[in-house]
C-alpha atoms as a PDB file:
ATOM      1  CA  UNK A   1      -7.760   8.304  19.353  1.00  0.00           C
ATOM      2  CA  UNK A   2      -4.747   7.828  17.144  1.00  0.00           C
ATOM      3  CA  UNK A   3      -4.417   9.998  13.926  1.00  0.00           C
ATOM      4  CA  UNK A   4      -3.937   7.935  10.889  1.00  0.00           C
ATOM      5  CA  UNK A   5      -2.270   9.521   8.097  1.00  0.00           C
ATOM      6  CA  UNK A   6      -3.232   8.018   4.732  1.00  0.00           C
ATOM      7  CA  UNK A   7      -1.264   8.260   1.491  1.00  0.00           C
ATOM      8  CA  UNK A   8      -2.187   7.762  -1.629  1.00  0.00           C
ATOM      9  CA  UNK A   9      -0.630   8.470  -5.017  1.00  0.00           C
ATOM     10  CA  UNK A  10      -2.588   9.207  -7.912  1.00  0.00           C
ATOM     11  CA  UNK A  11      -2.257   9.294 -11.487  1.00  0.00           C
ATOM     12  CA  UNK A  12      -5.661   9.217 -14.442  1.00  0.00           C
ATOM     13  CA  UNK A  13      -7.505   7.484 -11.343  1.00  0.00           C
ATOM     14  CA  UNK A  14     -11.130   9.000 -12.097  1.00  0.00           C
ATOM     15  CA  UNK A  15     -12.552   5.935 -12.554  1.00  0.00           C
ATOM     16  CA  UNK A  16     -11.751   3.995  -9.347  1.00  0.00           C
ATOM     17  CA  UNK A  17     -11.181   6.887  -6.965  1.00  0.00           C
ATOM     18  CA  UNK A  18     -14.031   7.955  -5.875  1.00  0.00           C
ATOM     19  CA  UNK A  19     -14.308   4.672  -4.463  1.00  0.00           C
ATOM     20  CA  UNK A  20     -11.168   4.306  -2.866  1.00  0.00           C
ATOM     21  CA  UNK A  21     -11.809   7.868  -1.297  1.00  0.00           C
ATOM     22  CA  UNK A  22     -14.740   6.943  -0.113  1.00  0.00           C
ATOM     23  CA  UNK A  23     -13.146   3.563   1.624  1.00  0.00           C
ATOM     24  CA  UNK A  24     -11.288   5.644   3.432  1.00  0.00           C
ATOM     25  CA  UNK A  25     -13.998   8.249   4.866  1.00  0.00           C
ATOM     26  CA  UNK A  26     -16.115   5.769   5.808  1.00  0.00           C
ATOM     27  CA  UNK A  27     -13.819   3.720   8.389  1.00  0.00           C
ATOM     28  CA  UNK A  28     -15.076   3.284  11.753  1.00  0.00           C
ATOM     29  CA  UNK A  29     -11.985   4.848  13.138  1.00  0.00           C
ATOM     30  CA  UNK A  30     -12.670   8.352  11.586  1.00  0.00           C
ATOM     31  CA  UNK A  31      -9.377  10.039  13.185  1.00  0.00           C
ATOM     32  CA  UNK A  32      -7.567  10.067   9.404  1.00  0.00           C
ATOM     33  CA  UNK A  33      -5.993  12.682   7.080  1.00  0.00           C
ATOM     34  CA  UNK A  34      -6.458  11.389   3.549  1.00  0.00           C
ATOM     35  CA  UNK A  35      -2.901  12.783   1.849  1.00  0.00           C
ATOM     36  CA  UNK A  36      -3.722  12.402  -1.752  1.00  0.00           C
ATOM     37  CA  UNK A  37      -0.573  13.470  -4.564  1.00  0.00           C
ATOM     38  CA  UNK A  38      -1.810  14.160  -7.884  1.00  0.00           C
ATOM     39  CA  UNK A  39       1.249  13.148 -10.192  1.00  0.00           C
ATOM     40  CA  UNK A  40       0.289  14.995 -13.611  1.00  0.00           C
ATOM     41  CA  UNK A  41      -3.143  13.318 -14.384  1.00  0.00           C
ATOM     42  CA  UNK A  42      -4.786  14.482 -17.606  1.00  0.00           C
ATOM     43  CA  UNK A  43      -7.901  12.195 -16.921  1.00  0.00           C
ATOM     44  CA  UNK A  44     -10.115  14.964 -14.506  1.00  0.00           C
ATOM     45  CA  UNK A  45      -8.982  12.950 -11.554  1.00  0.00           C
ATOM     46  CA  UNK A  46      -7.458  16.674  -9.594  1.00  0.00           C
ATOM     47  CA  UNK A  47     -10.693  18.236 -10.291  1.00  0.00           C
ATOM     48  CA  UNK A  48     -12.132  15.240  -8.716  1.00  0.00           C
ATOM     49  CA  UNK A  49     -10.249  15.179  -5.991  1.00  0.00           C
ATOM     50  CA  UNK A  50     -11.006  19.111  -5.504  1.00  0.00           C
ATOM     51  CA  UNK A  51     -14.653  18.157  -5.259  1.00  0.00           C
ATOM     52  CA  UNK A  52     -14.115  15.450  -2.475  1.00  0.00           C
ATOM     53  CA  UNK A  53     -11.920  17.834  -0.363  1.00  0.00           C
ATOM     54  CA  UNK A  54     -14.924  20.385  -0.541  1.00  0.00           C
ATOM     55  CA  UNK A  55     -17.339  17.461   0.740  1.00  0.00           C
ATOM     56  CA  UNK A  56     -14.775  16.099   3.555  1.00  0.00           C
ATOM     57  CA  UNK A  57     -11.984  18.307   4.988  1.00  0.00           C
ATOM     58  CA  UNK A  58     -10.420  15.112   5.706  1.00  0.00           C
ATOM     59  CA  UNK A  59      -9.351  15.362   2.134  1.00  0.00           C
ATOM     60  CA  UNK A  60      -6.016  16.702   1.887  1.00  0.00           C
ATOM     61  CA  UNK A  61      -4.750  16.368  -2.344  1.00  0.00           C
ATOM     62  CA  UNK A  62      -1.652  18.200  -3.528  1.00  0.00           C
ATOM     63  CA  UNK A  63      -0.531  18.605  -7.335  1.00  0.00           C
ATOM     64  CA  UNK A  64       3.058  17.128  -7.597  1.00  0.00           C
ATOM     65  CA  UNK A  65       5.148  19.925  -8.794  1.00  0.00           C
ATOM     66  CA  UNK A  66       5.557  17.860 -11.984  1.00  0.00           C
ATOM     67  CA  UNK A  67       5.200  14.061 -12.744  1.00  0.00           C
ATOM     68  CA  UNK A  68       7.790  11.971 -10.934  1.00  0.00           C
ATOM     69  CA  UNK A  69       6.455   8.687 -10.213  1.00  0.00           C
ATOM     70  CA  UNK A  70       4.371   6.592  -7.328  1.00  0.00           C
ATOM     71  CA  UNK A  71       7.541   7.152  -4.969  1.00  0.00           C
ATOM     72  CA  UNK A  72       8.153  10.513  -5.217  1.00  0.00           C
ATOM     73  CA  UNK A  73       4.097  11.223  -5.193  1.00  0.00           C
ATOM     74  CA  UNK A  74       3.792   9.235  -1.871  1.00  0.00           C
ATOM     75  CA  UNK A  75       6.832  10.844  -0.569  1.00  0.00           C
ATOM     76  CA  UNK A  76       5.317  14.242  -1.387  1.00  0.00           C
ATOM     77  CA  UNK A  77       2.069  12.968   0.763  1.00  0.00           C
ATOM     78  CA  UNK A  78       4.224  11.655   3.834  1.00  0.00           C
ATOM     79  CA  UNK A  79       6.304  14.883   4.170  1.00  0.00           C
ATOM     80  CA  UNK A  80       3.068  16.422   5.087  1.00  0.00           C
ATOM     81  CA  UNK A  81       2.071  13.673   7.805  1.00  0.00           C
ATOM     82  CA  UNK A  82       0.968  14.495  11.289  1.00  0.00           C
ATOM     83  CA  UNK A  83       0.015  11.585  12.634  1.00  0.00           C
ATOM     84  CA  UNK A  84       0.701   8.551  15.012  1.00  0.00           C
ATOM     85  CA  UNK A  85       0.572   6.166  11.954  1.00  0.00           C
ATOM     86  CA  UNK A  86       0.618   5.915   8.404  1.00  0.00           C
ATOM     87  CA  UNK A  87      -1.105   3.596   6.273  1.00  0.00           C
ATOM     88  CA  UNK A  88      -1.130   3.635   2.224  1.00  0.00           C
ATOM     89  CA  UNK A  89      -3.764   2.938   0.098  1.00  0.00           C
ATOM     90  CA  UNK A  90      -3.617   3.625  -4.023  1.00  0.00           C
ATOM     91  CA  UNK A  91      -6.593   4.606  -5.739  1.00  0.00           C
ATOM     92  CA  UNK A  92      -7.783   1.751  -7.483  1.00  0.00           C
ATOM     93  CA  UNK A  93      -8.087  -0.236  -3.929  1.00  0.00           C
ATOM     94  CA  UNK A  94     -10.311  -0.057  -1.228  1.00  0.00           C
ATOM     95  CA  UNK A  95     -10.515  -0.597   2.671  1.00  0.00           C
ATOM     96  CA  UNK A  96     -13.263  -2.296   4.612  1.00  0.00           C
ATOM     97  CA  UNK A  97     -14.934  -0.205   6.808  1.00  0.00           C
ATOM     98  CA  UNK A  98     -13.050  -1.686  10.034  1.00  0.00           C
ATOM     99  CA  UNK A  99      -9.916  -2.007   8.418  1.00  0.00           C
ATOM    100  CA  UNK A 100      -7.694   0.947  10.538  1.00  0.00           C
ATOM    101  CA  UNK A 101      -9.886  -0.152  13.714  1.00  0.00           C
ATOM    102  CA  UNK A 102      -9.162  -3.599  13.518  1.00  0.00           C
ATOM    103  CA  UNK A 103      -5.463  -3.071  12.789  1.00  0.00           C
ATOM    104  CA  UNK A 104      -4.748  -0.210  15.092  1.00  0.00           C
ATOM    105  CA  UNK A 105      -5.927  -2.287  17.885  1.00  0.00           C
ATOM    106  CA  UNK A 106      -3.785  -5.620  16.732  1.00  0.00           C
ATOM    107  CA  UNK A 107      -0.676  -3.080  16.449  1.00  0.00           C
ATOM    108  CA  UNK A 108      -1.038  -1.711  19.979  1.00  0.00           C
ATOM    109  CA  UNK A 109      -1.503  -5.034  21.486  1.00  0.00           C
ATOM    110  CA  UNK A 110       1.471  -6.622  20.142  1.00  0.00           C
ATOM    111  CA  UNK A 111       3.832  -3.814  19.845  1.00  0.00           C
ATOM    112  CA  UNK A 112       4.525  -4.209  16.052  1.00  0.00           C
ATOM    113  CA  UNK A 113       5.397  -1.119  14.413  1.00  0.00           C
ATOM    114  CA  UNK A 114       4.931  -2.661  10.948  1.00  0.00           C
ATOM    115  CA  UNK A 115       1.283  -4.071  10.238  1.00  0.00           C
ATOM    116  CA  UNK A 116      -0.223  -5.951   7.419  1.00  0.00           C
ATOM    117  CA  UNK A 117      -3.452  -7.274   6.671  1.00  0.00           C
ATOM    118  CA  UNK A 118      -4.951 -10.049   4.696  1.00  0.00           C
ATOM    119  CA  UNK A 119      -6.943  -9.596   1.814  1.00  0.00           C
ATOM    120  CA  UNK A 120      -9.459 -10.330  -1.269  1.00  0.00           C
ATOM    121  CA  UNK A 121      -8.710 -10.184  -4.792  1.00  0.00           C
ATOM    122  CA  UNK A 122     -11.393  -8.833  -7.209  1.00  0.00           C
ATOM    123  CA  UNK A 123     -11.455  -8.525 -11.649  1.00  0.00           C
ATOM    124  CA  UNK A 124     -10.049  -5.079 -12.458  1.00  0.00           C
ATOM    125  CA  UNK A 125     -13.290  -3.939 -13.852  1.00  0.00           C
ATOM    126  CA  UNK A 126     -15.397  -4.653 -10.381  1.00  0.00           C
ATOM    127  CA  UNK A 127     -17.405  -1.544  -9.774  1.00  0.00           C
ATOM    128  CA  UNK A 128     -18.711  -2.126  -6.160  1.00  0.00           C
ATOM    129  CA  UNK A 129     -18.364  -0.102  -3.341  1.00  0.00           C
ATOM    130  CA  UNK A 130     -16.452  -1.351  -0.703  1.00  0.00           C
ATOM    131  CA  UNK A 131     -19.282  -0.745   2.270  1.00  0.00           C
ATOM    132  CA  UNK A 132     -21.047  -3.200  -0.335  1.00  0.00           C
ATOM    133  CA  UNK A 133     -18.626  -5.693  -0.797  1.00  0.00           C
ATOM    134  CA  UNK A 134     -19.748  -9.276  -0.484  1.00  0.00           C
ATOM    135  CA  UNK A 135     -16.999 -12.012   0.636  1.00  0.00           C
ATOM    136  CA  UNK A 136     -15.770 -13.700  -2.479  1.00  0.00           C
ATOM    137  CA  UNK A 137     -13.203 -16.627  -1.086  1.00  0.00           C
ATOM    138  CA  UNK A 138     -10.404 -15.138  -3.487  1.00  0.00           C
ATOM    139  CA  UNK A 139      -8.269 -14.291  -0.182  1.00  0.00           C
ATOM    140  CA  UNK A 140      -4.752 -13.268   0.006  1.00  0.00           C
ATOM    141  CA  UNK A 141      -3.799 -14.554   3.616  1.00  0.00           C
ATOM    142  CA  UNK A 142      -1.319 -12.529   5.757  1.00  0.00           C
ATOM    143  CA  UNK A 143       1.350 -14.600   7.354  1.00  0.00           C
ATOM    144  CA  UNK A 144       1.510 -13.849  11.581  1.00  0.00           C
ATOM    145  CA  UNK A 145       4.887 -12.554  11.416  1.00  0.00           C
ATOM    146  CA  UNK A 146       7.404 -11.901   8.790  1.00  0.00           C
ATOM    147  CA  UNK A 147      11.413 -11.452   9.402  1.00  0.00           C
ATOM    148  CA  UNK A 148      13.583  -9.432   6.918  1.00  0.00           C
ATOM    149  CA  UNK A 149      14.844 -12.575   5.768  1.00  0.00           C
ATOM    150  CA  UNK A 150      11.668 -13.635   5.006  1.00  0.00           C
ATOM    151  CA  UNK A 151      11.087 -11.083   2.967  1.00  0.00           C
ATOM    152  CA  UNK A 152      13.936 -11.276   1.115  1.00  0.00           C
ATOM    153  CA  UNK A 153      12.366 -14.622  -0.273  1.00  0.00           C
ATOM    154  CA  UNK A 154       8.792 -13.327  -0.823  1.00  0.00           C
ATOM    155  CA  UNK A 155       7.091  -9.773  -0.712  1.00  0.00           C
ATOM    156  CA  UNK A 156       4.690 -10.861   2.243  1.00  0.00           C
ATOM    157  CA  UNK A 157       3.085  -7.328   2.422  1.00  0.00           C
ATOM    158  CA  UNK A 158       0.245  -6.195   0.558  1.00  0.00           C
ATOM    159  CA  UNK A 159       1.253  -2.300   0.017  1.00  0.00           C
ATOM    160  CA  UNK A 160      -2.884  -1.698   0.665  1.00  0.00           C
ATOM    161  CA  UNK A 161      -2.310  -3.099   3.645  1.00  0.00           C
ATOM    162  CA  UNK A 162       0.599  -1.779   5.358  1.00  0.00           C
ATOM    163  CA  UNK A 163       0.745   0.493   7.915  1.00  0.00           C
ATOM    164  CA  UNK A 164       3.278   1.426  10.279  1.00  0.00           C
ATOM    165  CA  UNK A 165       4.182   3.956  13.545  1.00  0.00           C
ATOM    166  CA  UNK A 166       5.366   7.038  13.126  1.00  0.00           C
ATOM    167  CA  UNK A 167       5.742   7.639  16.710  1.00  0.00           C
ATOM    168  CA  UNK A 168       8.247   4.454  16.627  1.00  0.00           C
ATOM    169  CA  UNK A 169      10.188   4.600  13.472  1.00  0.00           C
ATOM    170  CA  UNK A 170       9.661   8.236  12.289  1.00  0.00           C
ATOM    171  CA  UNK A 171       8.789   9.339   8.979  1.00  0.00           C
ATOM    172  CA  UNK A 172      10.080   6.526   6.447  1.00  0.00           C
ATOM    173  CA  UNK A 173       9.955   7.123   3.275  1.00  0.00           C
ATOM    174  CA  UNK A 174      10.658   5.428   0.219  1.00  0.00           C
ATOM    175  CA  UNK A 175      13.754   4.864  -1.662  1.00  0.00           C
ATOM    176  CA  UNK A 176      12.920   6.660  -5.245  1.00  0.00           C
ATOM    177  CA  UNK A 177      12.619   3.602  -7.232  1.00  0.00           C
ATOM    178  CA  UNK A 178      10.517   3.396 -11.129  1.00  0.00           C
ATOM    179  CA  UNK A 179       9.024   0.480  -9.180  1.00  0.00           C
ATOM    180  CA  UNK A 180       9.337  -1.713  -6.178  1.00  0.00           C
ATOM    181  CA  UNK A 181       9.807   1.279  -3.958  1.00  0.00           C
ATOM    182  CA  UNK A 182       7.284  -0.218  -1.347  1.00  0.00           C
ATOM    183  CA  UNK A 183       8.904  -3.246  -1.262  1.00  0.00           C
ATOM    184  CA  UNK A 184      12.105  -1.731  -0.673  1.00  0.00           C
ATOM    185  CA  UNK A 185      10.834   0.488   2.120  1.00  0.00           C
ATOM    186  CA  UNK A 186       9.523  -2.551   4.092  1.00  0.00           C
ATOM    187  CA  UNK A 187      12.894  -4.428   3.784  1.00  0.00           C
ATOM    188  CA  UNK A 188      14.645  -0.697   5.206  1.00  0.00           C
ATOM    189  CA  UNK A 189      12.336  -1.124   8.276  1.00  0.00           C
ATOM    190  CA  UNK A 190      12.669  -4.483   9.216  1.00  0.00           C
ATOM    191  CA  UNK A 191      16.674  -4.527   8.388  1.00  0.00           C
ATOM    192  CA  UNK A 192      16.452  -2.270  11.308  1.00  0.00           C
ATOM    193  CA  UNK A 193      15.185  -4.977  13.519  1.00  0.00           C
ATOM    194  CA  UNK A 194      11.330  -4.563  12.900  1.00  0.00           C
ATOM    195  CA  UNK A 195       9.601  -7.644  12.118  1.00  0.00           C
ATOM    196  CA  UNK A 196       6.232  -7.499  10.381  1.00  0.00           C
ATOM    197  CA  UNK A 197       2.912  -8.728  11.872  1.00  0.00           C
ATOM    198  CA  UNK A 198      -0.033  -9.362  10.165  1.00  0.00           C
ATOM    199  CA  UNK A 199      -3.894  -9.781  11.053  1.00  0.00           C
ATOM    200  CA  UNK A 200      -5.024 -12.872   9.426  1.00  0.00           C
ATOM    201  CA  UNK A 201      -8.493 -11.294   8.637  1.00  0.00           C
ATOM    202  CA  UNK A 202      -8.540  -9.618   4.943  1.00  0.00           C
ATOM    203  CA  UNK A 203      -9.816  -6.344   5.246  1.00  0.00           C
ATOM    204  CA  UNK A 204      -9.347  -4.319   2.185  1.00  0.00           C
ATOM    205  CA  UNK A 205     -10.451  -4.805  -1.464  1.00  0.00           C
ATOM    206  CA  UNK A 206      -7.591  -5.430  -4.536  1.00  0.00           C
ATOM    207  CA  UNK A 207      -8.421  -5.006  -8.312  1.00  0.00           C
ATOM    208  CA  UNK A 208      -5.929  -7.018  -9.852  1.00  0.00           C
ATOM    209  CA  UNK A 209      -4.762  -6.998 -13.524  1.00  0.00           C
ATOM    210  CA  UNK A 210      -6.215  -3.486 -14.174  1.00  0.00           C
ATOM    211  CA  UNK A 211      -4.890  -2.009 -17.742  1.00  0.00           C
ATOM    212  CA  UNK A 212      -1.897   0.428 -16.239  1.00  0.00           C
ATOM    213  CA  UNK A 213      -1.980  -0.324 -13.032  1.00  0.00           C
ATOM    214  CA  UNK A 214       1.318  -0.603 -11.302  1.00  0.00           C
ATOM    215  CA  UNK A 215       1.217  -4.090 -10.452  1.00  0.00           C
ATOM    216  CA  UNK A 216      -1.024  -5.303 -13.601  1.00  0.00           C
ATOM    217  CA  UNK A 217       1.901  -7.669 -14.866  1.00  0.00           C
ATOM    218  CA  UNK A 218       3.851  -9.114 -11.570  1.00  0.00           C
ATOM    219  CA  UNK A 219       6.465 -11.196 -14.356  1.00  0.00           C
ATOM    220  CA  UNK A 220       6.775  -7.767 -15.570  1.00  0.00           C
ATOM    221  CA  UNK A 221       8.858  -6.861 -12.060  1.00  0.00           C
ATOM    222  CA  UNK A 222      11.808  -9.019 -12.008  1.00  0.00           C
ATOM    223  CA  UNK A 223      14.404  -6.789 -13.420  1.00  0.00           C
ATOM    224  CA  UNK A 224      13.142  -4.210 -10.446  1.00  0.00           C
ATOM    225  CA  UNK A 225      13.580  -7.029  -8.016  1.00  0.00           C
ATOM    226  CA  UNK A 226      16.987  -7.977  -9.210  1.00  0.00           C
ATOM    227  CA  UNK A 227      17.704  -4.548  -9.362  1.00  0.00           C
ATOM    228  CA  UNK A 228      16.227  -3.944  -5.681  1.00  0.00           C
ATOM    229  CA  UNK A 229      18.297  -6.986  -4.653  1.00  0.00           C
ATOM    230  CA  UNK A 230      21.848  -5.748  -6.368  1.00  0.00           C
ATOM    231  CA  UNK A 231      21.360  -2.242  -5.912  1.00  0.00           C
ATOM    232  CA  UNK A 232      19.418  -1.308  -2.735  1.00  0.00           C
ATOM    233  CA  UNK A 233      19.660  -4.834  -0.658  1.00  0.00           C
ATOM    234  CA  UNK A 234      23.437  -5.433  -1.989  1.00  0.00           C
ATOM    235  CA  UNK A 235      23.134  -9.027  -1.729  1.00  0.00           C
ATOM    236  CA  UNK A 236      25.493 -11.514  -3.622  1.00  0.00           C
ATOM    237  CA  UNK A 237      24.960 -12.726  -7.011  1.00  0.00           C
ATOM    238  CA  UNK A 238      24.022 -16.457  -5.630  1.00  0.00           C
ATOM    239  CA  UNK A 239      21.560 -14.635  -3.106  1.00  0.00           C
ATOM    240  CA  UNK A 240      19.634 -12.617  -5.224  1.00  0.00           C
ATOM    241  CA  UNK A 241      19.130 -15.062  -7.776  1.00  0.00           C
ATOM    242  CA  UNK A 242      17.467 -17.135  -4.658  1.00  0.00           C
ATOM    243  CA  UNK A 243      15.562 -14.207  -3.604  1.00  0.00           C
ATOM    244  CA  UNK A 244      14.341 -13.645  -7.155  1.00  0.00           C
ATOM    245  CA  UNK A 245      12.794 -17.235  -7.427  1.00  0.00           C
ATOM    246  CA  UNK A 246      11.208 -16.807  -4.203  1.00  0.00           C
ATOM    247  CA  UNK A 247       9.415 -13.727  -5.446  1.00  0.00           C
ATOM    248  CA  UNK A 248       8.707 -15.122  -8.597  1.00  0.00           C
ATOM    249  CA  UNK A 249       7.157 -18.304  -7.519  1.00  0.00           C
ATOM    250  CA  UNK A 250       4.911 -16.317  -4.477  1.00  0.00           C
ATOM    251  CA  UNK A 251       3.769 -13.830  -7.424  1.00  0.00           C
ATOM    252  CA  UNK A 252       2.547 -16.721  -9.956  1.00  0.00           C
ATOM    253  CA  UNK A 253       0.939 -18.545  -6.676  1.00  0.00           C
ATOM    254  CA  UNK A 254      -0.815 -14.989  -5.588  1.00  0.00           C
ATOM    255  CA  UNK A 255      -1.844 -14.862  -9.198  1.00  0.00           C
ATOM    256  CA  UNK A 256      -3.896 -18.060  -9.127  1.00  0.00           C
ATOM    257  CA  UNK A 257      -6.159 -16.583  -6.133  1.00  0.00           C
END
């Protein structure tokens, strides 16, 4: 049985961890280190985290040596990674409990290195667990495969979602970015050849429009993006401001669902 390593990045969490710890623990395919970084909470959430690694040894959290970020926090959690895959999850999401089964399987079969999954879109205040979570037709669909040209146009991957070998590609990690940096690590593995495949199913939980979440204001991106595009992507002046409209136009559509 494959070993999944998980990262997640967290930062004055308390409130939504514990359930997207517990999404984890719960999968069907139990073979998973849970790589948690702590970067500088002052919310409780370490001492929480503390509590869940005494319950589950499975539970693996780290205090970032000081605060630095969601790409230097998930960097911090894949340097310590041991295993076949790894898959990223931050702590205000959640997984359904077949999620890593489901997706390991569809990865094996078709030889994709880089996986994605679709899935559902709940209010930023839900409080359910996600072993309790009742279909709610607000569904994010994956596409079957994505090209890095593609992606150039849209962000196809849902970062809760992703999840790619580490026997294949190594240990990738991401570009240190203020944001974007999981968007920019997808576009470094498929410039390397790697297209993208995703399982149509959804099968993990997003709280969208949280107060201070990362992603709580996608209109709020586009000077990352252009930056991502100029900087990291080097692409012409005419080509980013394509790429940009793309993105722009699949975030307002994604924020309709």
């Amino acid at each position: 049985m494959p070993l999944v390593s998980v990262v997640m990045p967290v930062y004055n969490s308390a409130v939504t961890l514990g359930a997207s710890v517990r999404s984890v623990l719960a999968q069907t395919h139990a073979d998973v280190e849970l790589l948690i970084t702590d970067d500088a909470s002052t919310d409780g959430s370490m001492d929480m985290l503390r509590e869940l690694a005494d319950q589950d040894e499975r539970v693996l959290p780290e205090a970032a040596p000081e605060q630095g970020g969601a790409a230097k926090a998930r960097n911090l959690a894949m340097a310590r990674a041991r295993g076949d895959y790894v898959a990223f999850l931050d702590s205000d999401d959640m997984w359904l409990p077949e999620k890593l089964e489901r997706q390991i399987a569809f990865a094996a079969e078709g030889d994709a290195p880089l996986t994605f999954t679709s899935y559902y879109k709940v209010d930023g205040d839900y409080t359910g667990e996600a072993c309790d979570f009742v279909p709610n037709g607000r569904v994010v669909e994956a596409r079957e495969r994505v090209t890095y040209r593609d992606m150039l146009m849209q962000d196809h991957i849902g970062a809760l979602t992703a999840m790619y070998d580490r026997k294949a590609l190594g240990t990738r990690l991401m570009p240190d970015m203020p944001k974007r940096q999981d968007y920019a690590l997808w576009l470094d593995i498929m410039r390397d050849g790697h297209p993208a495949r995703g399982v149509r199913e959804p099968l993990a939980v997003y709280r969208a429009g949280r107060a201070g979440s990362l992603s709580s204001n996608k209109l709020a991106l586009v000077e990352h993006n252009w930056r991502l595009y100029r900087k990291h992507e080097h692409l012409s002046l005419p080509w980013s401001a394509l790429a940009l409209s793309g993105d722009v136009w699949h975030s307002l559509r994604k924020s309709r669902i």
